[in-house]
N, C-alpha and C. Protein backbone atom coordinates (compact mmCIF):
# COMPACT_ATOMS: atom_id res chain seq x y z
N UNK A 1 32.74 60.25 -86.96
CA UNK A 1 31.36 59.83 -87.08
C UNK A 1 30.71 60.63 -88.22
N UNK A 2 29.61 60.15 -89.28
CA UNK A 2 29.00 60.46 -90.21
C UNK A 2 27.96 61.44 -89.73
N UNK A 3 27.64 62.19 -90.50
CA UNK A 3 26.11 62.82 -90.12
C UNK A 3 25.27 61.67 -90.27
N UNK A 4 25.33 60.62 -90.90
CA UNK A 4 24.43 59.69 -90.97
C UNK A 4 24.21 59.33 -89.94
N UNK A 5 25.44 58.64 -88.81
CA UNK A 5 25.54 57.78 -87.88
C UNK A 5 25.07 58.39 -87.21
N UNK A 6 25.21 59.90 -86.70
CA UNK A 6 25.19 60.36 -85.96
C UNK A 6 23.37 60.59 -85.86
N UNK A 7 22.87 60.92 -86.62
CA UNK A 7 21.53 61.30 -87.35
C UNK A 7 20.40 59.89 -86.98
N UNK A 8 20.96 58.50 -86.64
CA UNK A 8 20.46 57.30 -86.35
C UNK A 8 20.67 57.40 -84.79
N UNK A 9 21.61 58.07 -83.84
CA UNK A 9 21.57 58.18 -82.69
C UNK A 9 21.11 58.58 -81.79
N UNK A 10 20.74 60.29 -82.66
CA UNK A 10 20.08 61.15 -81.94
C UNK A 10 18.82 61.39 -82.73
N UNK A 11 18.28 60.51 -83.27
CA UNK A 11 17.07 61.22 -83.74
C UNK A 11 16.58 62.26 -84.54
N UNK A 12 17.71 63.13 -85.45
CA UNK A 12 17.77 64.06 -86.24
C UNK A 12 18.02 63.98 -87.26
N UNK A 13 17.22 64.57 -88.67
CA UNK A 13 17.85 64.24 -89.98
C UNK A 13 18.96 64.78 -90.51
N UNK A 14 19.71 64.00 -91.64
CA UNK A 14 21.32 64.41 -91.39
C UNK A 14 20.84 65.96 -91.85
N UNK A 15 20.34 66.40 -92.21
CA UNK A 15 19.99 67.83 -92.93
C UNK A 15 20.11 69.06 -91.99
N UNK A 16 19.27 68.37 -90.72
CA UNK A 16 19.48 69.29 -89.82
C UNK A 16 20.63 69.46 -89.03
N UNK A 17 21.17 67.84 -88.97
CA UNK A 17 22.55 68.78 -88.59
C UNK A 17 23.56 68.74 -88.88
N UNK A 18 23.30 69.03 -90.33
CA UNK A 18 24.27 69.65 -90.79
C UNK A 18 24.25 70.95 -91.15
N UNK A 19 22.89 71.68 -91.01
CA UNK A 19 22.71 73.14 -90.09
C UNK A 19 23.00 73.73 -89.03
N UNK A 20 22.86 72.38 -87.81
CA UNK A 20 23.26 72.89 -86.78
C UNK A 20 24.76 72.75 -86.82
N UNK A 21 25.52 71.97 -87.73
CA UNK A 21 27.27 71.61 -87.32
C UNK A 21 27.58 73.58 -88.30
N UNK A 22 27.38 73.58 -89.09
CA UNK A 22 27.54 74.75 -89.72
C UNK A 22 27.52 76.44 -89.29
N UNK A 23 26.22 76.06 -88.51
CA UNK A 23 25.60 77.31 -87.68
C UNK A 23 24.63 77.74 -88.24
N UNK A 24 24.36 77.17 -89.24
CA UNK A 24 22.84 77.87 -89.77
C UNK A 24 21.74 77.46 -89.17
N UNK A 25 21.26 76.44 -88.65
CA UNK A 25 20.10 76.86 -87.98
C UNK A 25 19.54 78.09 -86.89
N UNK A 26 18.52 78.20 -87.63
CA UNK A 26 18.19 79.22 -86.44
C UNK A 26 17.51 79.00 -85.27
N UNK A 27 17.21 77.93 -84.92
CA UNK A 27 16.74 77.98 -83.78
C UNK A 27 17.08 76.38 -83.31
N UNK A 28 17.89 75.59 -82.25
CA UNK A 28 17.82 74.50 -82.03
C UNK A 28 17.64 73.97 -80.58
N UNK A 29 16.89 73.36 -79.86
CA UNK A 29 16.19 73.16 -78.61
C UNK A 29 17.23 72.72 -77.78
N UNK A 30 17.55 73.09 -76.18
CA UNK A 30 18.83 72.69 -75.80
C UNK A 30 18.93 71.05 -75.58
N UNK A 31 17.39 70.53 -75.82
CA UNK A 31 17.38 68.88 -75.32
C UNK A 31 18.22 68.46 -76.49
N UNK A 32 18.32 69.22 -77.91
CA UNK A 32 18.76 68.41 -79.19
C UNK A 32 20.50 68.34 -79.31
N UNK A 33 20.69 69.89 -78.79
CA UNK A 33 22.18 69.58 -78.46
C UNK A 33 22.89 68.68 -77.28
N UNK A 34 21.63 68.65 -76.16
CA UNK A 34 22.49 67.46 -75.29
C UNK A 34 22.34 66.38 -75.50
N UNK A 35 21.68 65.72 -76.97
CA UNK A 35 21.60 64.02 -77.59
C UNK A 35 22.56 64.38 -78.46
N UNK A 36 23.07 65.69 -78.91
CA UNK A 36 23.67 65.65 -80.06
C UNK A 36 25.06 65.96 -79.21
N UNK A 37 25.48 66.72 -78.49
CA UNK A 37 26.74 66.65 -77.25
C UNK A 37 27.15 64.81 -77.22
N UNK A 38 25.86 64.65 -76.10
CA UNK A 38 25.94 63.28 -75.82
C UNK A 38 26.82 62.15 -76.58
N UNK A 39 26.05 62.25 -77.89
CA UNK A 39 26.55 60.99 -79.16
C UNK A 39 28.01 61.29 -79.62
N UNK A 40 28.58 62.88 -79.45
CA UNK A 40 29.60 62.76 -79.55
C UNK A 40 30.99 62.81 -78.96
N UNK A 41 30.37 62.72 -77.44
CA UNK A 41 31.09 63.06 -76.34
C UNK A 41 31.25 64.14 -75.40
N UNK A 42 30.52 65.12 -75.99
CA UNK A 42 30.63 66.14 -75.13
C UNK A 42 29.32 66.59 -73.74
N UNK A 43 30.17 67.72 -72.73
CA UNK A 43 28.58 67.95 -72.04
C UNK A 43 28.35 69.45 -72.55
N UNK A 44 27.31 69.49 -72.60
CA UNK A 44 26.43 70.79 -73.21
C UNK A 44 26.45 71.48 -71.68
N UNK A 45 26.95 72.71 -71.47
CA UNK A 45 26.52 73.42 -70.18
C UNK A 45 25.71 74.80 -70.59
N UNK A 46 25.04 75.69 -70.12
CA UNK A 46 24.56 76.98 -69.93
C UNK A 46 24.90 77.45 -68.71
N UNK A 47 25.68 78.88 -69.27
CA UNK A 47 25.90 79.90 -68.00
C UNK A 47 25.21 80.88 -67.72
N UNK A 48 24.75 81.34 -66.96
CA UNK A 48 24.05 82.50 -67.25
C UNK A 48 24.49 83.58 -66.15
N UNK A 49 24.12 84.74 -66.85
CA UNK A 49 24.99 86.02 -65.85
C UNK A 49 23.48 86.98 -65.74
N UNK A 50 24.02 88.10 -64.33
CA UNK A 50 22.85 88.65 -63.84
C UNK A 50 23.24 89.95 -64.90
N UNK A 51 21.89 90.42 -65.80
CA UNK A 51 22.51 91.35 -66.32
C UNK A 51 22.26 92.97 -65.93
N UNK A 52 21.57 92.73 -64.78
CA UNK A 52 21.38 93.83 -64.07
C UNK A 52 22.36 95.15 -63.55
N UNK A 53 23.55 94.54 -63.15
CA UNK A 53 24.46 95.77 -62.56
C UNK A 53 25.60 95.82 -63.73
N UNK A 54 25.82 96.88 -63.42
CA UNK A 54 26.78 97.43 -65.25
C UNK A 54 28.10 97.30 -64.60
N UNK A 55 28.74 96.65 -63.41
CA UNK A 55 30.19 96.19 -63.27
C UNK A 55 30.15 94.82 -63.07
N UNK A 56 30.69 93.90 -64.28
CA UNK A 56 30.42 92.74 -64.49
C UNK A 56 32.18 91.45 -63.81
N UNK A 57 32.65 92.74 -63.53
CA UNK A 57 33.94 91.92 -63.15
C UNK A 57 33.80 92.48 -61.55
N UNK A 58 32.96 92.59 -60.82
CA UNK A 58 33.05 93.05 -59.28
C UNK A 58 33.99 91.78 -58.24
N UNK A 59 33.58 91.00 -58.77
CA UNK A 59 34.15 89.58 -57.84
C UNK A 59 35.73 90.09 -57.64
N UNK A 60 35.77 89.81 -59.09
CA UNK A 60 37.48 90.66 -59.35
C UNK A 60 38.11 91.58 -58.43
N UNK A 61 37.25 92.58 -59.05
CA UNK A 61 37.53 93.62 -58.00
C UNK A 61 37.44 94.06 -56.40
N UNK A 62 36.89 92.85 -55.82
CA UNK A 62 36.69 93.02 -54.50
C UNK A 62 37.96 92.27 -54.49
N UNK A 63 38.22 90.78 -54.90
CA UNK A 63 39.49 89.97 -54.99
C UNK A 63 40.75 91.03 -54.88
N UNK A 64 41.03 91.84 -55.73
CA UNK A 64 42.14 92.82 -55.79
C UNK A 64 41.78 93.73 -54.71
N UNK A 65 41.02 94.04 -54.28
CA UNK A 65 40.84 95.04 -53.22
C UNK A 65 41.13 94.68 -51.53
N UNK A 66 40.44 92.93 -51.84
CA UNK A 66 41.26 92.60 -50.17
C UNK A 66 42.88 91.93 -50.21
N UNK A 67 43.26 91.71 -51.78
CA UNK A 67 44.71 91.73 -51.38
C UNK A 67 45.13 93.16 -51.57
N UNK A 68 45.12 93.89 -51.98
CA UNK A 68 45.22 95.32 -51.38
C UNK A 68 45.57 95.82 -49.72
N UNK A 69 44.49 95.66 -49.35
CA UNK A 69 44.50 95.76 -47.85
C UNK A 69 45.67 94.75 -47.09
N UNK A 70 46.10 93.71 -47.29
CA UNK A 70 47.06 93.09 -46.93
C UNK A 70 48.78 93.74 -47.17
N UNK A 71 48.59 94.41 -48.02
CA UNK A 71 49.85 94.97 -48.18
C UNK A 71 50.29 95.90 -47.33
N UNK A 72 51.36 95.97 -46.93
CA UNK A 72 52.04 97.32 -46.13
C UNK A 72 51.65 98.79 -46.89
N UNK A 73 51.62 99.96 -46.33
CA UNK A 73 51.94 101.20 -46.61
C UNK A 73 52.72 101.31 -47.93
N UNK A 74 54.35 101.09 -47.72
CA UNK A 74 54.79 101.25 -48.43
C UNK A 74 55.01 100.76 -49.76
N UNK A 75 53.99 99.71 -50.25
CA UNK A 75 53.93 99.29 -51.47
C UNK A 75 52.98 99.65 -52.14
N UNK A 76 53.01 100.01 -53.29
CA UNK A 76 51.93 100.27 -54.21
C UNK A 76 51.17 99.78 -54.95
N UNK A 77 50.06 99.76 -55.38
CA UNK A 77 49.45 98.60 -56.27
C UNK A 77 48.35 99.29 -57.31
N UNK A 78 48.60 99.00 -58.80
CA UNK A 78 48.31 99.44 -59.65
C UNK A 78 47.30 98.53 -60.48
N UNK A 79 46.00 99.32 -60.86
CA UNK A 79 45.41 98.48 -61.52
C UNK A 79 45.42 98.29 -63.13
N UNK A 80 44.94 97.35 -63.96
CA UNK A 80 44.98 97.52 -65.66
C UNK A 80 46.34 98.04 -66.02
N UNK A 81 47.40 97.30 -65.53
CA UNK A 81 48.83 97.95 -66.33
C UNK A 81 49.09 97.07 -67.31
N UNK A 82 49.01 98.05 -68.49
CA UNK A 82 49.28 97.38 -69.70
C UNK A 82 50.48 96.72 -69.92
N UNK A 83 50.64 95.53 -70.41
CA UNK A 83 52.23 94.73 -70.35
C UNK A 83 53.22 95.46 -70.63
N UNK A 84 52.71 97.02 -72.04
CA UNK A 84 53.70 97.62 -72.61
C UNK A 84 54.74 97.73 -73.57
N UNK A 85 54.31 96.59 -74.50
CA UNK A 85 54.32 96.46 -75.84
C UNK A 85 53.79 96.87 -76.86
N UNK A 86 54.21 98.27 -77.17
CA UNK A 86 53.10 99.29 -78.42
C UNK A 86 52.26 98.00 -79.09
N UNK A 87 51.35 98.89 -79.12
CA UNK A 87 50.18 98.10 -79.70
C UNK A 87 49.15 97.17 -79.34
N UNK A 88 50.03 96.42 -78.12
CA UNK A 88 48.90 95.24 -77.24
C UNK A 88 48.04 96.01 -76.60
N UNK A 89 46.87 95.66 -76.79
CA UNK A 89 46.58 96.29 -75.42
C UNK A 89 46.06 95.22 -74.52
N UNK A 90 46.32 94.11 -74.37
CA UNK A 90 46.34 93.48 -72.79
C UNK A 90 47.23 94.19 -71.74
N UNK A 91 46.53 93.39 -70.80
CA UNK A 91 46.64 94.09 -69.39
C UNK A 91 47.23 93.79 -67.90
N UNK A 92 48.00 93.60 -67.48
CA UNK A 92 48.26 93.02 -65.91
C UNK A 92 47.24 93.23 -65.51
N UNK A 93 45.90 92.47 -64.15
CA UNK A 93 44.95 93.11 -63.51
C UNK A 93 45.30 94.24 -62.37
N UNK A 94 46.70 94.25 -62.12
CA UNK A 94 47.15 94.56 -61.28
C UNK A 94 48.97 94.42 -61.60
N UNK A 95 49.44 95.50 -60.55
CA UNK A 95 50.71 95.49 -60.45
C UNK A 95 51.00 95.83 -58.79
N UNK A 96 52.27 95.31 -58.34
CA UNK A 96 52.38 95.52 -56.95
C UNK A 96 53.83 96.26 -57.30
N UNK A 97 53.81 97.21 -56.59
CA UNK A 97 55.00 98.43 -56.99
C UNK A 97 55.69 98.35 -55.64
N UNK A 98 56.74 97.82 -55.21
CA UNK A 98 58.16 98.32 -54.03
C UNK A 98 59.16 99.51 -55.06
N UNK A 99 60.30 99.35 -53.84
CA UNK A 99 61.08 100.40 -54.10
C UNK A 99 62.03 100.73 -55.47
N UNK A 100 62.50 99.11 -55.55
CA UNK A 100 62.99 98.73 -56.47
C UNK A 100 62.63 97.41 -57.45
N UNK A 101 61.53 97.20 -57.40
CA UNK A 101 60.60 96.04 -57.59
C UNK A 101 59.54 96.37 -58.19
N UNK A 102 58.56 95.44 -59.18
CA UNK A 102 57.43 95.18 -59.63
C UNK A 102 57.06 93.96 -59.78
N UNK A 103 55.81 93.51 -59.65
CA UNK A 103 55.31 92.14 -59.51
C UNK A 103 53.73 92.25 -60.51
N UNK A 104 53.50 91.55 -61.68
CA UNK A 104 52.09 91.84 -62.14
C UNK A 104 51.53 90.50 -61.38
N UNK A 105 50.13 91.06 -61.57
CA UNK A 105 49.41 90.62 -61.18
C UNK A 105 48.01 90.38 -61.54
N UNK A 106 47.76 88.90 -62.11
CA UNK A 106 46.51 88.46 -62.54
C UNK A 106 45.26 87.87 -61.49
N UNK A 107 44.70 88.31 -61.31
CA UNK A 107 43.36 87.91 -60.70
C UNK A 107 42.49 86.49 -61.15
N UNK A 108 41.94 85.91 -60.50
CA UNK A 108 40.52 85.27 -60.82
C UNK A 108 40.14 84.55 -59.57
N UNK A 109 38.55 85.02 -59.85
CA UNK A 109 37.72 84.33 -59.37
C UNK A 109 37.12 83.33 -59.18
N UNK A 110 36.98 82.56 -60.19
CA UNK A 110 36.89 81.56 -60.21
C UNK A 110 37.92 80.73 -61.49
N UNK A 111 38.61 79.40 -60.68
CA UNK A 111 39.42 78.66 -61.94
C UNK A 111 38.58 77.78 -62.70
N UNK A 112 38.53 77.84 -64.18
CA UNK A 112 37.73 77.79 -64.84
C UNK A 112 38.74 76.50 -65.68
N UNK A 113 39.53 76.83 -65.94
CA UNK A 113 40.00 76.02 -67.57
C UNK A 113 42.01 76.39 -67.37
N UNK A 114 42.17 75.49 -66.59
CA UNK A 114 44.03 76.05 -66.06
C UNK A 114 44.56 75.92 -67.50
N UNK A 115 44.38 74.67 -68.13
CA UNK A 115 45.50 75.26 -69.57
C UNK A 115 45.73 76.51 -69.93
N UNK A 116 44.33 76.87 -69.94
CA UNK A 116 43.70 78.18 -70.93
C UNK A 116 44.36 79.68 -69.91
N UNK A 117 44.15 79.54 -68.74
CA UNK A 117 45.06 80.41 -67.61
C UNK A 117 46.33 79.93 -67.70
N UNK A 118 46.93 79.51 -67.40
CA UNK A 118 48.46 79.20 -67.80
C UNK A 118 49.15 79.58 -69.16
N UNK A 119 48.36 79.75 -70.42
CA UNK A 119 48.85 79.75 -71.40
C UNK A 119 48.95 81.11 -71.67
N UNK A 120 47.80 81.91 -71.04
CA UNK A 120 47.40 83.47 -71.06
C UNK A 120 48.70 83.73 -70.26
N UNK A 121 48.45 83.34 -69.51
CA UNK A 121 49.60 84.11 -68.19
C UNK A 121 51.20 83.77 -68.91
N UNK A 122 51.43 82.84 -69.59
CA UNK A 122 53.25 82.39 -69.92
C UNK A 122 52.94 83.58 -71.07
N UNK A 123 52.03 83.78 -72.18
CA UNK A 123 52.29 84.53 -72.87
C UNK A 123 52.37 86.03 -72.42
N UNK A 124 51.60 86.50 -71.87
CA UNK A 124 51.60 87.59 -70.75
C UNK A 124 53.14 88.23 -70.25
N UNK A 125 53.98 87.10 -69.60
CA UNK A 125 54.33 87.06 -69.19
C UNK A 125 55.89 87.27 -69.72
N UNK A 126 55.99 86.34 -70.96
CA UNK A 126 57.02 86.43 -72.06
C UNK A 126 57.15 87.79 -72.68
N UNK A 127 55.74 88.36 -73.32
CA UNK A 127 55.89 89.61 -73.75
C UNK A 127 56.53 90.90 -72.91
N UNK A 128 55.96 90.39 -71.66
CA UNK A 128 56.29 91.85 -70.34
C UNK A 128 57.67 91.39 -69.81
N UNK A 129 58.27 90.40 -70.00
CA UNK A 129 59.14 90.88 -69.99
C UNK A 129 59.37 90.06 -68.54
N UNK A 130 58.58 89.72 -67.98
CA UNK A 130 58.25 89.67 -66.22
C UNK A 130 57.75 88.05 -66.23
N UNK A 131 58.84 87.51 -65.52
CA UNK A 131 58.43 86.03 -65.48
C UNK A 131 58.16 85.80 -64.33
N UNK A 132 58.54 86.42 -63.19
CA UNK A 132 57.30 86.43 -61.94
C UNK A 132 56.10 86.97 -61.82
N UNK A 133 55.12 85.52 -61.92
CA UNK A 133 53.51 86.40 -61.83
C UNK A 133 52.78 86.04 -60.76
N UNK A 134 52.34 86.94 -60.03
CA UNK A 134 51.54 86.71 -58.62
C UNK A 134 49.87 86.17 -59.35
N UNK A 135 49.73 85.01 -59.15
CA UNK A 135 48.42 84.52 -59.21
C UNK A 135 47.70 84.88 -58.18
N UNK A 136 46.30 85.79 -57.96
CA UNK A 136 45.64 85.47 -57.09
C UNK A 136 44.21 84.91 -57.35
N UNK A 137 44.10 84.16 -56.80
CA UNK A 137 42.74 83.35 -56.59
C UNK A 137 42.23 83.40 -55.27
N UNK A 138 40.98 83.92 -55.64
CA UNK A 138 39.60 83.86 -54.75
C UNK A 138 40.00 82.68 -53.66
N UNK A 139 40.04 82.69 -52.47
CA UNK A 139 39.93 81.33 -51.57
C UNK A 139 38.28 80.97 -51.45
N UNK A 140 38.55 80.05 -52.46
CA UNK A 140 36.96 79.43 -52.25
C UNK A 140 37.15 77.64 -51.95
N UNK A 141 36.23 77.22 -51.76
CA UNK A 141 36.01 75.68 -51.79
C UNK A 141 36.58 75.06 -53.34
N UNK A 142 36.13 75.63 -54.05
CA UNK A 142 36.11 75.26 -55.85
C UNK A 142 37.76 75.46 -55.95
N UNK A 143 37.96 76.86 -55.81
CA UNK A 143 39.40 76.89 -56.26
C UNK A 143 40.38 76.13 -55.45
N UNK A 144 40.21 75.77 -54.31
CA UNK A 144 41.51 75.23 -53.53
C UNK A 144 40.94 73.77 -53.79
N UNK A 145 39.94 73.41 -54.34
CA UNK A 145 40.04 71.86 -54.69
C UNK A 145 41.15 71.97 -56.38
N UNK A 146 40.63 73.03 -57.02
CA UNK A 146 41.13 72.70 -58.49
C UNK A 146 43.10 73.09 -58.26
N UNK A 147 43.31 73.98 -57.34
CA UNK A 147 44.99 74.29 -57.00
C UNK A 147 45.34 72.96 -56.54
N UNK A 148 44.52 72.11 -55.89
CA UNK A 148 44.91 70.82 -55.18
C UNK A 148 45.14 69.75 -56.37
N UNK A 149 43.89 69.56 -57.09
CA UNK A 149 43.71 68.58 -58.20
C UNK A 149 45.05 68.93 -58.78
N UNK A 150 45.25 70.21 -59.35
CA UNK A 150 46.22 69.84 -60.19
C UNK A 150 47.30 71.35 -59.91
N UNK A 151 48.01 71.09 -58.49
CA UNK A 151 49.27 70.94 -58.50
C UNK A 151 50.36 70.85 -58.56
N UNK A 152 50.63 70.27 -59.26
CA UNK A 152 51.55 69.62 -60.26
C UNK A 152 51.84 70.53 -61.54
N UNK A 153 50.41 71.06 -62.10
CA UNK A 153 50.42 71.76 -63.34
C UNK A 153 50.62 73.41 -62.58
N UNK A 154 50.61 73.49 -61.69
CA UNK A 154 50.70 75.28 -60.98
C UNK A 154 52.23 75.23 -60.67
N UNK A 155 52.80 73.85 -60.09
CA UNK A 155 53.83 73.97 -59.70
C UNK A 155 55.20 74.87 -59.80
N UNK A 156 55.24 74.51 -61.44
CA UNK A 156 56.54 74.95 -62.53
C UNK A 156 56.06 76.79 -62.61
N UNK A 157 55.02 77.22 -62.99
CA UNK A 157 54.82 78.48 -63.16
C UNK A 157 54.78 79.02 -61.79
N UNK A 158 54.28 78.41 -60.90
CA UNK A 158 54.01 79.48 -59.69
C UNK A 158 54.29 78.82 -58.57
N UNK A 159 55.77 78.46 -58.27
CA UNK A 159 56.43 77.43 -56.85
C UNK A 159 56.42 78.40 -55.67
N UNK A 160 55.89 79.63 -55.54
CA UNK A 160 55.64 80.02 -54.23
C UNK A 160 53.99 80.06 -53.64
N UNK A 161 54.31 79.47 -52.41
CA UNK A 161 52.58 79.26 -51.89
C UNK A 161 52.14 80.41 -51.08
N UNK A 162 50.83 80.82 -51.11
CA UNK A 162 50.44 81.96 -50.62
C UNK A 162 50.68 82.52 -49.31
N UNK A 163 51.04 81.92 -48.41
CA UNK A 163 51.27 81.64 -47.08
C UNK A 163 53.06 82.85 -47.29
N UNK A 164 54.12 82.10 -48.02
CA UNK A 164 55.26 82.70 -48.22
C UNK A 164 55.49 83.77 -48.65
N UNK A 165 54.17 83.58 -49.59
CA UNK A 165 54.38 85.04 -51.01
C UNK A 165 53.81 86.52 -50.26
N UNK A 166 52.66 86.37 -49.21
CA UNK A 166 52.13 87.02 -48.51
C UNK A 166 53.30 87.69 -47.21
N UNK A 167 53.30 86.79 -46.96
CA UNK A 167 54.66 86.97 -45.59
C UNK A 167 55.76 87.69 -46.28
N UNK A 168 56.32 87.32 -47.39
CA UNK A 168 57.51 88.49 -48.09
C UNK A 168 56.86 89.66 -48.24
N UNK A 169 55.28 89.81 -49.01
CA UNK A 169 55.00 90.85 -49.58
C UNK A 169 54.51 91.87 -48.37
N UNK A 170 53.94 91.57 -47.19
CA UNK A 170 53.95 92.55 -46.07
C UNK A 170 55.24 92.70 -45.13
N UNK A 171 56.13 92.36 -45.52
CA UNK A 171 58.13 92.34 -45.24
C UNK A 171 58.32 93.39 -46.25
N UNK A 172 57.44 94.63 -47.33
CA UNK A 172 57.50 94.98 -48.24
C UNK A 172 58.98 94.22 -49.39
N UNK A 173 58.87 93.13 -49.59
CA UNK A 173 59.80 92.22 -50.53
C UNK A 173 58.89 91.14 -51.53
N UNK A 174 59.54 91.25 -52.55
CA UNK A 174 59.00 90.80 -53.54
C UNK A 174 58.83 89.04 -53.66
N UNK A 175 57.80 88.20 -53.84
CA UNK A 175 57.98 86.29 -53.88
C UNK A 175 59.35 86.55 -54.48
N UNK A 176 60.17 85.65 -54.47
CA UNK A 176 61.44 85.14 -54.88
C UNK A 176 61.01 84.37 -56.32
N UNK A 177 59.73 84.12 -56.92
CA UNK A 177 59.49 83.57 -57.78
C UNK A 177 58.31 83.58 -58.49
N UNK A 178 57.47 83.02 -59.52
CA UNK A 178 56.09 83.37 -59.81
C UNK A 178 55.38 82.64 -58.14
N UNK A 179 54.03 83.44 -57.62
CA UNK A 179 53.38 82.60 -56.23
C UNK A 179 52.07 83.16 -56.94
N UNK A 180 51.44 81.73 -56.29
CA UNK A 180 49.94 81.49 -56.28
C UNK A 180 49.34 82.33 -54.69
N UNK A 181 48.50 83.29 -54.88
CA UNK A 181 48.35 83.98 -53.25
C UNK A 181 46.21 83.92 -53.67
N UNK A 182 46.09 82.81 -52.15
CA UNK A 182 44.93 82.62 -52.10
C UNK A 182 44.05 83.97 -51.55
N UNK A 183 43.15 85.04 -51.37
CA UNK A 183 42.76 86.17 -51.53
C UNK A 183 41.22 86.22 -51.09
């Protein structure tokens, strides 16, 4: 689509947006980007965060803290372990330590964008070395609709279900494979 066309749709001269496609405008009203979203297919969202308390990943961390508590005694669990490739510094959110065993471990709270998690996690995953990755996700309404929706796409990376992966891991034994563990 032309700035022209586009400029006859939404009501804007091509001038302006071709400020706003650029980034130079400085200031543009959110009604103009959702005619200008709109005309070209997209939805315009706003997120907004509380910026009040200075630990901005707490969800997280309560998430890792009650699978924590599920574990036996004798396993260990480590937080921010770096994959361990001089120089990266990404991070496992977590690691679950047995005797002769390690399992990393990525967190989230909410599933947001699975390509975009899946692609993090295979690369993650390739570098460390460690192709079993314990997914845990928040048990919420949202997430066990989006593990449901798509299924299919969790399948291949993470064929153990939380129910199994849990039951090995307080057996202090490691999933037999990458597992999704609801939390």
């Amino acid at each position: 689509m032309t700035l022209a066309e586009l400029s006859s749709r939404v009501g804007l001269s091509a001038a302006q947006l071709s400020r706003v496609e650029r980034g130079l405008a400085a200031r543009v009203p959110y009604e103009s980007l959702v005619m200008i979203g709109a005309a070209v297919g997209l939805d315009i969202s706003v997120r907004a965060f509380p910026n009040g308390a200075p630990v901005r990943d707490a969800a997280q961390l309560e998430l890792l803290r009650r699978l924590r508590s599920l574990l036996p005694a004798g396993l260990r669990m480590r937080f921010e372990v770096p994959i361990g490739q001089p120089g990266d510094l990404r991070a496992w959110d977590a690691a679950i330590d047995g005797r002769d065993w390690s399992r990393p471990v990525e967190a989230e709270s909410r599933l947001r964008d699975v390509q975009a998690l899946q692609r993090r996690v295979r690369l993650k995953s390739r570098d460390a070395r460690m192709p079993d990755v314990i997914l845990l996700v928040a048990d919420t309404r949202h997430n066990r609709h989006v593990l449901r929706v798509y299924a299919d796409a969790f399948a291949e990376q993470f064929p153990i279900g939380s129910r199994e992966a849990l039951a090995t891991l307080r057996a202090g034994r490691p999933p037999r494979g990458g597992a999704i563990v609801l939390g």
